[in-house]
Protein backbone atom coordinates (compact mmCIF):
# COMPACT_ATOMS: atom_id res chain seq x y z
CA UNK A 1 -21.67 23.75 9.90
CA UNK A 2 -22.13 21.72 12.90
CA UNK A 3 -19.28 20.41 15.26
CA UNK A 4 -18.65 17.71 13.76
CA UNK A 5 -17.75 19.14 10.21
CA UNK A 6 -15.64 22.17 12.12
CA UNK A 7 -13.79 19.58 13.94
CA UNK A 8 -13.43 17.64 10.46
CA UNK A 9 -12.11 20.70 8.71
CA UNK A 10 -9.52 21.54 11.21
CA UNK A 11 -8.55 17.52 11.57
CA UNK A 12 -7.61 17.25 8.17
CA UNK A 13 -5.44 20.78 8.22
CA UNK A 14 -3.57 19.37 11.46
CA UNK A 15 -2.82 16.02 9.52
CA UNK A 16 -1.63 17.13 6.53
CA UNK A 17 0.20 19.53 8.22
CA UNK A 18 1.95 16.83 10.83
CA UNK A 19 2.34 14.81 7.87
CA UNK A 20 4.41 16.95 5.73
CA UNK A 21 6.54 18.29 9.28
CA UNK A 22 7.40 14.74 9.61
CA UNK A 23 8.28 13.86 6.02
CA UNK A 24 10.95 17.01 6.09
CA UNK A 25 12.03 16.46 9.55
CA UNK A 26 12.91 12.70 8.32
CA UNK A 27 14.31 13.87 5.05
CA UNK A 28 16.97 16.36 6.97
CA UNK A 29 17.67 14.14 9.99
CA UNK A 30 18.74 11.26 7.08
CA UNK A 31 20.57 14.03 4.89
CA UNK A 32 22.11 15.14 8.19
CA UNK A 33 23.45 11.11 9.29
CA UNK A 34 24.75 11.10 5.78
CA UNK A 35 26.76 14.38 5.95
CA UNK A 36 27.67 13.18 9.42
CA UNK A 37 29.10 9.73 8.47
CA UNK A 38 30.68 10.70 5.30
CA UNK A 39 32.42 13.22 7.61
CA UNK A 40 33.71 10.77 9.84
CA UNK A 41 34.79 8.56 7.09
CA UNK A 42 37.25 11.73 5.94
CA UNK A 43 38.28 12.36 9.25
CA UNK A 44 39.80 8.29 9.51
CA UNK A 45 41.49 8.84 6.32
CA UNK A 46 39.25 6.48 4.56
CA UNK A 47 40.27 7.66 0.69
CA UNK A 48 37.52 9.10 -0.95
CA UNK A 49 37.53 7.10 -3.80
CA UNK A 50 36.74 3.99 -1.57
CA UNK A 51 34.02 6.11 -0.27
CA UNK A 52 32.17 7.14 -2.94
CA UNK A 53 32.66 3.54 -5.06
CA UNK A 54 30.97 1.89 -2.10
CA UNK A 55 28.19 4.70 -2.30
CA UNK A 56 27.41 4.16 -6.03
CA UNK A 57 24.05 2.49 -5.62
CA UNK A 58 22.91 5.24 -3.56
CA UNK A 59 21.23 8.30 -4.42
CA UNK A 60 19.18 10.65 -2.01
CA UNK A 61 16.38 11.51 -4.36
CA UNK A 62 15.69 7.68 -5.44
CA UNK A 63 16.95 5.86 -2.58
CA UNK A 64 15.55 8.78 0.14
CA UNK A 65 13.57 11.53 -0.91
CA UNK A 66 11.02 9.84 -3.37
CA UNK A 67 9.73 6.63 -1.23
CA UNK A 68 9.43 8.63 1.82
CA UNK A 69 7.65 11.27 0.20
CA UNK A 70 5.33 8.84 -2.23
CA UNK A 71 5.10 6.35 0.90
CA UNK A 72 4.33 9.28 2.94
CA UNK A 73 1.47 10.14 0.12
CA UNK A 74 -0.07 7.16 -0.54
CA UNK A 75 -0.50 6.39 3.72
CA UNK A 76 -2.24 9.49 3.81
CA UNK A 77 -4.46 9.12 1.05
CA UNK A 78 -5.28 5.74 2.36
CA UNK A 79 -6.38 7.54 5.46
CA UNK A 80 -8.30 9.97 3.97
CA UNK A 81 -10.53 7.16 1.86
CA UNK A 82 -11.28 5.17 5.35
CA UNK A 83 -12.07 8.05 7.66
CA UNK A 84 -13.93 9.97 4.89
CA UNK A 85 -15.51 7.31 3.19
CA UNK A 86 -15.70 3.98 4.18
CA UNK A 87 -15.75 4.15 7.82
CA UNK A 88 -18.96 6.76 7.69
CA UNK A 89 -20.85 4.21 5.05
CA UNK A 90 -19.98 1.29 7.54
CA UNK A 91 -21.36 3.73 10.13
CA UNK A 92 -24.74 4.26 8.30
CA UNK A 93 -24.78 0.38 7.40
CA UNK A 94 -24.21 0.77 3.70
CA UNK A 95 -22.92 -2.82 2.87
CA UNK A 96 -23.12 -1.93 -0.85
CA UNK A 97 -20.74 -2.79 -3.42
CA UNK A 98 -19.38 0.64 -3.43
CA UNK A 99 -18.53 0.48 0.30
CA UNK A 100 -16.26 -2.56 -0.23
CA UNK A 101 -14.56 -0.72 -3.51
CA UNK A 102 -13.62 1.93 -1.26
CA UNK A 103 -11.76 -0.53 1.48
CA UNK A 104 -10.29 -2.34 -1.63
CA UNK A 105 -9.13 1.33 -2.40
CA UNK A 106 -7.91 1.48 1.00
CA UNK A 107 -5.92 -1.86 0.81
CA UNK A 108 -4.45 -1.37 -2.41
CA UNK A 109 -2.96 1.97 -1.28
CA UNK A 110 -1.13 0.94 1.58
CA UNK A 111 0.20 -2.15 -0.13
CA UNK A 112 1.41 0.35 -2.86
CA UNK A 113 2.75 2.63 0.40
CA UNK A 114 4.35 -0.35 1.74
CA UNK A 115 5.55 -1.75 -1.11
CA UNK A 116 7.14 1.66 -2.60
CA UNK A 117 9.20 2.25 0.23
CA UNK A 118 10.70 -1.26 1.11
CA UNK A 119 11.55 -1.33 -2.78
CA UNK A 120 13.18 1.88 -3.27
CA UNK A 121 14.24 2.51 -0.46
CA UNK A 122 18.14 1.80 0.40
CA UNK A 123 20.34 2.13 3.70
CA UNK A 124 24.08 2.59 4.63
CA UNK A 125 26.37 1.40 7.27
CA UNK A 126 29.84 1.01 7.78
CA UNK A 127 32.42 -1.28 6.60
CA UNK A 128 34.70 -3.20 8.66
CA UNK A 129 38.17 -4.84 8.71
CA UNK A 130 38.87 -8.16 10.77
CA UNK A 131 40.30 -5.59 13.43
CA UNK A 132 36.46 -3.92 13.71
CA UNK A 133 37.93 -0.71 12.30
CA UNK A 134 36.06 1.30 9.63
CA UNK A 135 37.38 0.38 5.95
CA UNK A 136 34.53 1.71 3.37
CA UNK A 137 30.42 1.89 3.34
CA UNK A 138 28.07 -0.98 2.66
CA UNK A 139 24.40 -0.04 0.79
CA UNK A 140 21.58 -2.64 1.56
CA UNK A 141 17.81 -2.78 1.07
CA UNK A 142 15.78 -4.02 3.74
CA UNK A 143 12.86 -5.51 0.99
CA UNK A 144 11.08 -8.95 1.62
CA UNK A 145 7.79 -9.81 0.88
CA UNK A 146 6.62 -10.90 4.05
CA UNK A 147 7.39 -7.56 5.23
CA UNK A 148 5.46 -5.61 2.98
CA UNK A 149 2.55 -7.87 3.93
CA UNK A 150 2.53 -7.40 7.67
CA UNK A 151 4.06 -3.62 7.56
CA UNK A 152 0.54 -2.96 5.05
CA UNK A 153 -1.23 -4.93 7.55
CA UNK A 154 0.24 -2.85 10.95
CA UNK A 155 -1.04 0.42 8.95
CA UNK A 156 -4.19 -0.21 8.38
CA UNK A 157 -4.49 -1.31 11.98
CA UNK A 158 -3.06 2.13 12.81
CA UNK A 159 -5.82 3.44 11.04
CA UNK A 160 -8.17 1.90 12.43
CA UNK A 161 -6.94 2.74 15.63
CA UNK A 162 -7.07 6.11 14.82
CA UNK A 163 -10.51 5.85 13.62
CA UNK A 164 -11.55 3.92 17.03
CA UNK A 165 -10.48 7.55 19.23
CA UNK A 166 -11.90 9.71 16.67
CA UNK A 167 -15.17 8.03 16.82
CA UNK A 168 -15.28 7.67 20.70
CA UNK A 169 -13.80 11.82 20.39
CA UNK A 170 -17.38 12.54 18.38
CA UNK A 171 -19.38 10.40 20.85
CA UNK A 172 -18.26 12.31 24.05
CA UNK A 173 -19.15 15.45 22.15
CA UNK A 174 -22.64 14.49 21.01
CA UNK A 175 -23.29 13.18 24.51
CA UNK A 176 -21.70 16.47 25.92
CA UNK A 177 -23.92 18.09 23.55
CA UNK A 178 -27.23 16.21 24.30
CA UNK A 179 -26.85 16.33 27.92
CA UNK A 180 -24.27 19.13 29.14
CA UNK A 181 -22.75 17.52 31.69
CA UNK A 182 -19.09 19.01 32.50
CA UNK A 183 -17.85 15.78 32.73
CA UNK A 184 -18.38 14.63 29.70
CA UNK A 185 -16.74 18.31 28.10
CA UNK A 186 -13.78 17.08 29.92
CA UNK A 187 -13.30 13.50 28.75
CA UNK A 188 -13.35 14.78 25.08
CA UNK A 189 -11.07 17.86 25.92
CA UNK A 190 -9.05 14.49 27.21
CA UNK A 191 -9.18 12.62 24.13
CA UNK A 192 -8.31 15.18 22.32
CA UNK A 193 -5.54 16.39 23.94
CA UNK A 194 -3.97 13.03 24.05
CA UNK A 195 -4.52 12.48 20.39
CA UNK A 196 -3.08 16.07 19.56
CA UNK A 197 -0.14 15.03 21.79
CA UNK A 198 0.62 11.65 20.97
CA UNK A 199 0.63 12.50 16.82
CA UNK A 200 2.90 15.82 18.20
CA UNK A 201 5.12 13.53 19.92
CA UNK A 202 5.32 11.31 17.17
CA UNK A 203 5.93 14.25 14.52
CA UNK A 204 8.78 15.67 16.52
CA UNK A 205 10.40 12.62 17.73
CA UNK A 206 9.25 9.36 16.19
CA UNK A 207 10.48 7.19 13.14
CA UNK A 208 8.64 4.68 10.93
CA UNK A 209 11.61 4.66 8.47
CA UNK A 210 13.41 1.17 9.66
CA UNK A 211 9.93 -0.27 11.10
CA UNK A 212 9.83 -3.85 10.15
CA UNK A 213 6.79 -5.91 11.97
CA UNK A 214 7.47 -9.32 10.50
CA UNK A 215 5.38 -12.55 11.09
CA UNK A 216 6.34 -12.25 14.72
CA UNK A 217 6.05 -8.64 15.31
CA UNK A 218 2.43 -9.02 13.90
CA UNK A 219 1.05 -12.43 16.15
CA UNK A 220 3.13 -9.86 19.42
CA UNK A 221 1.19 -6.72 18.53
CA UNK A 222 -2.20 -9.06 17.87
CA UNK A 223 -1.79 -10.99 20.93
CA UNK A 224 -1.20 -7.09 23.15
CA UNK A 225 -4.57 -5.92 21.49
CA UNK A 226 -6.37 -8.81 22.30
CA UNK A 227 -4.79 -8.80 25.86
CA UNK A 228 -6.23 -4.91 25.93
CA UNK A 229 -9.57 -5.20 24.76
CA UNK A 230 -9.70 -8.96 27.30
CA UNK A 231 -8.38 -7.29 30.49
CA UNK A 232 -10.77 -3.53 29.67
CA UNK A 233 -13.83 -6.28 29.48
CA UNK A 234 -13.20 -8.05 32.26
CA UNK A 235 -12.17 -4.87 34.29
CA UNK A 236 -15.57 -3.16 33.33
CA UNK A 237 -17.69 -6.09 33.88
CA UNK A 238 -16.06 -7.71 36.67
CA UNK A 239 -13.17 -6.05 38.92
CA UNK A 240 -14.26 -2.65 38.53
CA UNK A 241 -17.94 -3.30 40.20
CA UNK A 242 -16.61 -6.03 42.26
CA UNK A 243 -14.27 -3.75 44.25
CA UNK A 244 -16.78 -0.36 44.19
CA UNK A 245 -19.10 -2.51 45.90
CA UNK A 246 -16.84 -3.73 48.83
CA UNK A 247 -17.48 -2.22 52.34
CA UNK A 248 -14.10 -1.29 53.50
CA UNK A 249 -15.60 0.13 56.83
CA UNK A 250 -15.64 -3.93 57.41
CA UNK A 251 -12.30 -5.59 57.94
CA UNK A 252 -13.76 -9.12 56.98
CA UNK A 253 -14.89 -7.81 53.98
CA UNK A 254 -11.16 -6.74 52.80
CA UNK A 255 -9.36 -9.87 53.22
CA UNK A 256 -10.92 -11.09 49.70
CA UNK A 257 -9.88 -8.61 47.70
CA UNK A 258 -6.51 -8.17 49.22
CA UNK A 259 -5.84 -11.81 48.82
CA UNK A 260 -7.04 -11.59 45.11
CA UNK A 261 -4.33 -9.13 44.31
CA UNK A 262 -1.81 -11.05 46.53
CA UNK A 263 -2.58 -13.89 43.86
CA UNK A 264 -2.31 -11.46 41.25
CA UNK A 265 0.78 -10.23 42.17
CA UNK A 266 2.31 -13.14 42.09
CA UNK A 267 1.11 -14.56 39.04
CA UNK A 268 2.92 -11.57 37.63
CA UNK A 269 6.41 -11.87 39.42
CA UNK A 270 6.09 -15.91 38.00
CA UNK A 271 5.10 -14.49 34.92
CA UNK A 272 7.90 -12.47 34.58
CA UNK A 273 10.39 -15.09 35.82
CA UNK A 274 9.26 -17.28 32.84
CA UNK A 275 9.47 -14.85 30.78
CA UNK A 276 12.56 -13.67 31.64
CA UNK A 277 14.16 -16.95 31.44
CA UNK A 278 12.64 -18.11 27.90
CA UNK A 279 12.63 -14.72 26.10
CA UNK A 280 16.17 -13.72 27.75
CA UNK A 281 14.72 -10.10 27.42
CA UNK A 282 13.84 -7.10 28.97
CA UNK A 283 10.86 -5.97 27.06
CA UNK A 284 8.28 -7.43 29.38
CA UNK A 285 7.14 -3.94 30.52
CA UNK A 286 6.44 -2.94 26.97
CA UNK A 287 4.56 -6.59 25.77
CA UNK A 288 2.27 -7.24 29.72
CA UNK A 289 2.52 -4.50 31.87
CA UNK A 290 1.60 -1.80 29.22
CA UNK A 291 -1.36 -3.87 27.65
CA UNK A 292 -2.30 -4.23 31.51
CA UNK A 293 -2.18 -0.49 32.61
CA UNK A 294 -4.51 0.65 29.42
CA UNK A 295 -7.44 -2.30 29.33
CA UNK A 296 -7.88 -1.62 33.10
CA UNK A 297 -7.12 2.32 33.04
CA UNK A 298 -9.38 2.52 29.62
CA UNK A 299 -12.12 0.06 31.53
CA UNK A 300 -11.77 2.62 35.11
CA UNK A 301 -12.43 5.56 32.88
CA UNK A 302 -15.76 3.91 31.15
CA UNK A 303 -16.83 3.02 34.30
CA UNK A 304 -16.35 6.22 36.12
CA UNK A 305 -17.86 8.73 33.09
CA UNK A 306 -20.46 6.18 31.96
CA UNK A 307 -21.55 4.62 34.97
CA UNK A 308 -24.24 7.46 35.52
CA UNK A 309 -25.97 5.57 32.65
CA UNK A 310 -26.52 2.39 34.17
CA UNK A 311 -27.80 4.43 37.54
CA UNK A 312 -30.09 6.71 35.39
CA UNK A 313 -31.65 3.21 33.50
CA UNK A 314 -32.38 2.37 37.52
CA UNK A 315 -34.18 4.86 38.02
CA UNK A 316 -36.26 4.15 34.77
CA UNK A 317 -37.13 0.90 35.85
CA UNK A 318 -37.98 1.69 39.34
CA UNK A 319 -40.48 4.21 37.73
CA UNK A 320 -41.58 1.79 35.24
CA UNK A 321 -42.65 -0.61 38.51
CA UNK A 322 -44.09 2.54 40.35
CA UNK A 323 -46.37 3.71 37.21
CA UNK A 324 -47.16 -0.44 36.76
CA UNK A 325 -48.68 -0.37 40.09
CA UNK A 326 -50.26 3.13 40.08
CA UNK A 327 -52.07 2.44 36.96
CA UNK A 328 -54.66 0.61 38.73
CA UNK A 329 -55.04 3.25 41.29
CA UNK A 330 -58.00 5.54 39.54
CA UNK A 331 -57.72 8.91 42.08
CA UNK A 332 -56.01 7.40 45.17
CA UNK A 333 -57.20 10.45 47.28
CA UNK A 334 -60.83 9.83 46.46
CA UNK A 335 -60.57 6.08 47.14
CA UNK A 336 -58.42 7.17 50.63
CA UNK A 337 -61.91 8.79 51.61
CA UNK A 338 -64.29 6.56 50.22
CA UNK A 339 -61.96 3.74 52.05
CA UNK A 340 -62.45 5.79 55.11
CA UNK A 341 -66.47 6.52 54.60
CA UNK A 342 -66.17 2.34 54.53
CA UNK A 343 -64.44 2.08 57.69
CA UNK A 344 -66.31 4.17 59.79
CA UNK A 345 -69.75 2.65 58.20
CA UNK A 346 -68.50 -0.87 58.83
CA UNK A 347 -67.34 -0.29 62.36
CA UNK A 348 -70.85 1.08 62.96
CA UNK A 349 -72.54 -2.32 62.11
CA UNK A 350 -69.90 -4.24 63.70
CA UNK A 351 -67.99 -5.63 60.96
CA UNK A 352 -64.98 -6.25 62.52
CA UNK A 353 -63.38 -8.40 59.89
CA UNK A 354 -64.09 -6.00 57.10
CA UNK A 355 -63.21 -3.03 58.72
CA UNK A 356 -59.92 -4.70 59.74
CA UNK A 357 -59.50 -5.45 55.75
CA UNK A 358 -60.38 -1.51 54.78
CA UNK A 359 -57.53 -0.58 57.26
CA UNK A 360 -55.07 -3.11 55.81
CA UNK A 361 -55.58 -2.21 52.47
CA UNK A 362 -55.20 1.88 52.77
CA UNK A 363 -52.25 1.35 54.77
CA UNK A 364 -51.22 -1.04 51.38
CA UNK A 365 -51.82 2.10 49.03
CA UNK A 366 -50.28 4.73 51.57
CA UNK A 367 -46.99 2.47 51.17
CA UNK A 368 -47.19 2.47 47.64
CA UNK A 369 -47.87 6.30 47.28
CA UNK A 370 -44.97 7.48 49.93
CA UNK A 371 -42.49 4.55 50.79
CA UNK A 372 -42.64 3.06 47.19
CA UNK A 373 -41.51 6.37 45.71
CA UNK A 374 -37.93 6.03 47.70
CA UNK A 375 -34.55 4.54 46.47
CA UNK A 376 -34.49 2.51 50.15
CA UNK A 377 -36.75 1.80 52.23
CA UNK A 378 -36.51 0.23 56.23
CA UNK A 379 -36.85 -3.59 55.59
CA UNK A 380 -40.04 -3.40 58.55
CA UNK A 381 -41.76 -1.38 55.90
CA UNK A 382 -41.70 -3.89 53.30
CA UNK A 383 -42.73 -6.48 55.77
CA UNK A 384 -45.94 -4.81 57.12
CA UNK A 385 -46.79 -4.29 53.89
CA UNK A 386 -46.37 -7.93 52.65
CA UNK A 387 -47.97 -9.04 56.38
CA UNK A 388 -51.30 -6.89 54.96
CA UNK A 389 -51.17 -8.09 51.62
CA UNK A 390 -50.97 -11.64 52.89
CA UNK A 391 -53.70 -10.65 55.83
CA UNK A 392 -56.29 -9.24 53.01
CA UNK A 393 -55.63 -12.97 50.54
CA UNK A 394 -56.29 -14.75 53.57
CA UNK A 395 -59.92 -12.78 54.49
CA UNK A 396 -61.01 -14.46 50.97
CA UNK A 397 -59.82 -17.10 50.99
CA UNK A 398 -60.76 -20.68 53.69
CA UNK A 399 -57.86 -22.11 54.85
CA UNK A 400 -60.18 -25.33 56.24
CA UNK A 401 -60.85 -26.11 52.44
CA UNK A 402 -56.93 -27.65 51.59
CA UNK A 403 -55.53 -24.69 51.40
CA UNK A 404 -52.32 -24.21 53.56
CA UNK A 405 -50.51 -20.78 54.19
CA UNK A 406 -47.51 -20.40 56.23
CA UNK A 407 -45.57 -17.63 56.57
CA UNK A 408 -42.14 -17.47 58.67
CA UNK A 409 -40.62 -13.74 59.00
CA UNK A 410 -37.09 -13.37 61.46
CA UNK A 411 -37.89 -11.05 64.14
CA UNK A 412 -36.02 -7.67 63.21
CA UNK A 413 -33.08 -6.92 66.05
CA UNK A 414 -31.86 -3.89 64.11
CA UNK A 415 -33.00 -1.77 60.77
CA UNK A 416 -32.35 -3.02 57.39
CA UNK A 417 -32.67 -1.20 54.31
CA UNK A 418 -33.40 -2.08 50.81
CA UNK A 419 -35.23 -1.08 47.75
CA UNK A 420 -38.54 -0.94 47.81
CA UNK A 421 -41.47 -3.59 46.27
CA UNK A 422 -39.18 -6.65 45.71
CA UNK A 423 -40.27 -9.10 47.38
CA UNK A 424 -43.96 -8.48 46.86
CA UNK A 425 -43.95 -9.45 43.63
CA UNK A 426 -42.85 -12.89 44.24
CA UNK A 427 -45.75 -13.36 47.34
CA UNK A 428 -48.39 -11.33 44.75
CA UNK A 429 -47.53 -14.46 41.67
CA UNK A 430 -47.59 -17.16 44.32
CA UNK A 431 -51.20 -16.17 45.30
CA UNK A 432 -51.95 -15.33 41.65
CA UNK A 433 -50.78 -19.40 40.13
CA UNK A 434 -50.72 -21.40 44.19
CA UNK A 435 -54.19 -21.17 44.52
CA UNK A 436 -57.33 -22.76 43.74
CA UNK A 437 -60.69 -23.45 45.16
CA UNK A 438 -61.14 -26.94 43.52
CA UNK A 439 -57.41 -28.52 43.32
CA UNK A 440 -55.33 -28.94 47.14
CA UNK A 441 -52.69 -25.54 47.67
CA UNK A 442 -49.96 -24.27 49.42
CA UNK A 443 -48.24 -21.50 49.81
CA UNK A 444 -45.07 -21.65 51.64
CA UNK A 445 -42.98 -18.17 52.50
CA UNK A 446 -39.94 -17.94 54.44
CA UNK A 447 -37.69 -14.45 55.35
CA UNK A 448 -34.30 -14.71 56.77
CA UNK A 449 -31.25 -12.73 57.63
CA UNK A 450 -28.17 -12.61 58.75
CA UNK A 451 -25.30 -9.32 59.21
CA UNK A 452 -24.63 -9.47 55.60
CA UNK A 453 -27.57 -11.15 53.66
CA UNK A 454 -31.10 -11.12 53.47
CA UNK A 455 -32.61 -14.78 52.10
CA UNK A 456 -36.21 -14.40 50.96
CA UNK A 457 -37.81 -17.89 49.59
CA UNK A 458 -41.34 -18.44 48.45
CA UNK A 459 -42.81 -21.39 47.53
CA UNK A 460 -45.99 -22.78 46.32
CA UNK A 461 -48.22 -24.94 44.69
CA UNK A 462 -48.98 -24.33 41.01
CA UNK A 463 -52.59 -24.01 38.99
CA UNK A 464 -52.23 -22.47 35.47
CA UNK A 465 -54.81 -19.42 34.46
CA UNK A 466 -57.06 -20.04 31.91
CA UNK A 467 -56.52 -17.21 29.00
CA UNK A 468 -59.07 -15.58 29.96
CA UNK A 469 -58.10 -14.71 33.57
CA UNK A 470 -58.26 -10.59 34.09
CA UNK A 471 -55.83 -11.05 36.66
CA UNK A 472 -52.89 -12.82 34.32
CA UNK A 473 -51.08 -9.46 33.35
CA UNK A 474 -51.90 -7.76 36.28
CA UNK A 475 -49.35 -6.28 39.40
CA UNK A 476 -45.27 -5.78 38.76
CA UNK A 477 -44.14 -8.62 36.38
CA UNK A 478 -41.10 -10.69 37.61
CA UNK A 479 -39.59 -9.66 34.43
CA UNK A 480 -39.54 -6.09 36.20
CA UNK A 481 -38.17 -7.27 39.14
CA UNK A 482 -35.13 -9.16 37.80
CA UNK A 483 -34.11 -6.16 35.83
CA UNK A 484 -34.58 -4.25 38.96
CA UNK A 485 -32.16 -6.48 40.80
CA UNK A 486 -29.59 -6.78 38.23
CA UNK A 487 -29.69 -2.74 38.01
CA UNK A 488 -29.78 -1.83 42.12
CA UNK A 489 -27.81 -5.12 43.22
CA UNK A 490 -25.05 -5.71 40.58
CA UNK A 491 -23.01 -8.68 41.76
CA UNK A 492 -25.31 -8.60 44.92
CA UNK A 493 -27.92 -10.47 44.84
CA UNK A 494 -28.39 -14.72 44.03
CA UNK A 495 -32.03 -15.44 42.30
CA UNK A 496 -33.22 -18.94 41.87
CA UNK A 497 -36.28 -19.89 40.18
CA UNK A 498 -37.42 -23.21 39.80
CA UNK A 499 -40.30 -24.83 38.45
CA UNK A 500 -42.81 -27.85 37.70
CA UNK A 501 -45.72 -28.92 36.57
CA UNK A 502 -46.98 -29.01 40.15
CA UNK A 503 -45.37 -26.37 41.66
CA UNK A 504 -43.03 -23.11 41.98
CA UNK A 505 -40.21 -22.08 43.67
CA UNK A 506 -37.82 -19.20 44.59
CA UNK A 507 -35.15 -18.32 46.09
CA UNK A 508 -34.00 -14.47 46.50
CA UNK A 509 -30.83 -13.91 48.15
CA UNK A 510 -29.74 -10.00 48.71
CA UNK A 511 -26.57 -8.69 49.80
CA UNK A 512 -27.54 -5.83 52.43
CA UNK A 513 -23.94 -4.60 53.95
């Protein structure tokens, strides 16, 4: 029995067992108000004859006992058939016929749930004389059809809701279980524990007997889980990384974000105003403010267990682009020595020019066998080893024969750091598609920077490769690169490609506080 099926064991103990506490605590409580208010009526000298002639209609085991019990039943069962069986063959994508029997199943019960108890089910309340004063009892039934319909509806959104933390329950414990991280044995000790508590709670204290949702009960409770789910995306995707990214050692750097919830404040307080004023009610805490506090709470705790992911996928891709460019390195020690045998030989016959080229190019593969390997690198790094890339396409290449290259890099004042071999790539593809020997080229590359961003724009003339070329699928693919970006400089970075027939441009912009 794995850990799933013990859990599933005990879950369905602790239900039924919650279940049944709550059906006899709200059998007594109602007995209890009975015996209570019959009691008072005696003590006000209201004759029992007028008492129990008003009370007629009403009888505990029809009126009480059975539609809690059979509503009580039948929302249970209903349960049962979605966790059990539908939910698990929507899990597995079965989209047979038999897995939309069992949601008709599911339907049909909590109508029948529903339905039961707003039919049979009857209420008391005092009687009252023009002076407000306690004559007799009046019995009344709280049945309409509407209600049945959104009440059915309401529970099987409850269901669902409890089918939404179970499954998220079972997917901290698999992932606990793949990966054994504590943190993850805590969030589903978490869930748990608030699951446990809030159906405790609920068992002890709550009541479902008078709930009526109603047309506008149901568009309110639609329009708060829509406002959840809306305000946990855009917390996650937007607020959450926008605000861990923020330098607060800078003070210009604060004023944003401080003036963003200044706005949002006040939105709030106008909000509230208006509401306030239309609504003429309190309830505003329970209908925003609540739907607020769990789509960003929900969103901070997804971001803070799961966030590990995204960094992990990082470091993926900034293997992937290591192993890319290693692949063409066939034993980089041997070619370090047979680089160096090179050298020395060429600086015996005086080959200035081709030594120099040797020397450029092995201190190209000692940056991509040390630096390349690290999660930041000094900017001057990355420059040196673009200046000898550019140094070694220029020794084969004759600038007298129309093809220009120009190449303007801001002198560094102080050290900059940023991942390694991304702007390369962009130099590597201009040289690759900017230039031919038989059509006029250019190759145009620009660095700037300022105290907050780096601006990196290359631009060049463009000559397609003929399918054949060896060279077309060769070196880190800007594919790689943009997924690097989007993975090491989340809401960081500005990229800008654009491109015609004649030529090719882009525009890198990095954010390097």
């Amino acid at each position: 029995m794995n850990s799933h099926e013990k859990f599933r064991t005990y879950e369905i103990i602790f239900i039924l067992f919650a279940v049944i506490f709550y059906v006899v605590r709200r059998l007594f409580g109602i007995a209890y108000d009975f015996d209570m208010d019959i009691g008072y009526a005696e003590r006000i000298n209201i004759p029992h004859r007028i008492i129990w002639a008003d009370l007629a209609n009403y009888d505990q085991i029809i009126n009480n006992i059975f539609p809690t019990i059979t509503a009580a039943v039948l929302f249970t069962a209903a349960w049962f058939v979605f966790h059990y069986f539908f939910f698990p063959a929507i899990k597995q994508k079965n989209y047979e016929i038999s897995t939309v029997l069992w949601f008709v199943f599911v339907v049909i019960l909590v109508l029948a749930s529903c339905f039961i108890y707003k039919e049979y089910k009857l209420y008391w309340r005092f009687r009252y004389d023009f002076n407000s004063d306690p004559v007799g009892f009046k019995v009344f039934s709280l049945f309409r059809k509407l209600h049945v319909l959104t009440d059915a509806f309401a529970c099987i959104i409850i269901i669902a809701l409890y089918e939404v933390v179970a499954q998220l329950y079972y997917y901290t414990v698999d992932l606990f279980e793949k990966e054994r991280l504590p943190k993850y044995q805590f969030l589903n000790n978490l869930i748990l524990f608030l699951a446990l508590a809030s159906i405790s709670l609920f068992t002890l204290f709550g009541e479902v007997a008078n709930l009526i949702v109603g047309l506008t009960g149901l568009v309110i409770g639609l329009t708060q889980l829509l406002l959840i789910v809306g305000l946990h995306y855009l917390s996650f995707k937007i607020v959450i990384p926008y605000f861990a990214n923020i330098n607060y050692s800078k003070k210009n750097e604060i004023v944003i974000p401080l003036l963003w919830l200044f706005v949002y404040g006040l939105f709030n307080i106008i909000l509230y105003l208006l509401w306030y004023r239309i609504a003429l009610t309190v309830y505003y805490f329970g209908l925003i403010i609540v739907p607020h506090l769990l789509g960003f709470f929900s969103a901070l705790i997804r971001w803070l267990f799961f966030q590990e992911k995204k960094q992990l996928q990082t470091q993926v891709f900034q293997k992937s682009a290591e192993l890319i460019t290693l692949r063409s390195q066939i034993n980089p020690h041997f070619l370090f020595n047979a680089m160096n045998t090179l050298y020395a030989v060429a600086l015996k016959e005086n080959a200035e020019k081709t030594s120099n080229g040797i020397q450029k190019l092995g201190d190209m593969m000692r940056f991509m066998l040390h630096e390349n390997h690290q999660e930041r690198i000094p900017l001057s790094k990355e420059i040196e080893y673009l200046e000898n890339f550019i140094e070694i396409q220029r020794m084969r290449l004759d600038e007298s024969h129309e093809i220009e290259i120009r190449v303007n890099i801001q002198t560094l004042n102080h050290e900059i750091y940023i991942a390694p071999m991304l702007l390369n790539p962009f130099v590597e593809n201009a040289f690759k598609h900017g230039i031919s020997f038989r059509k006029p080229s250019w190759i145009y590359i620009t660095l700037t920077f300022d105290a907050q961003k780096l601006y990196f724009k290359v631009h060049n003339s463009l000559h397609p490769k003929n399918e054949n070329d060896t060279e077309k699928q060769s070196g880190i693919g800007l594919e790689n690169v943009q997924k690097r970006l989007e993975l090491i400089y989340p809401q960081r970075h500005t990229l800008e490609i654009q491109q015609s027939e004649q030529d090719y441009f882009v525009s890198l912009t990095l954010g390097i506080f």
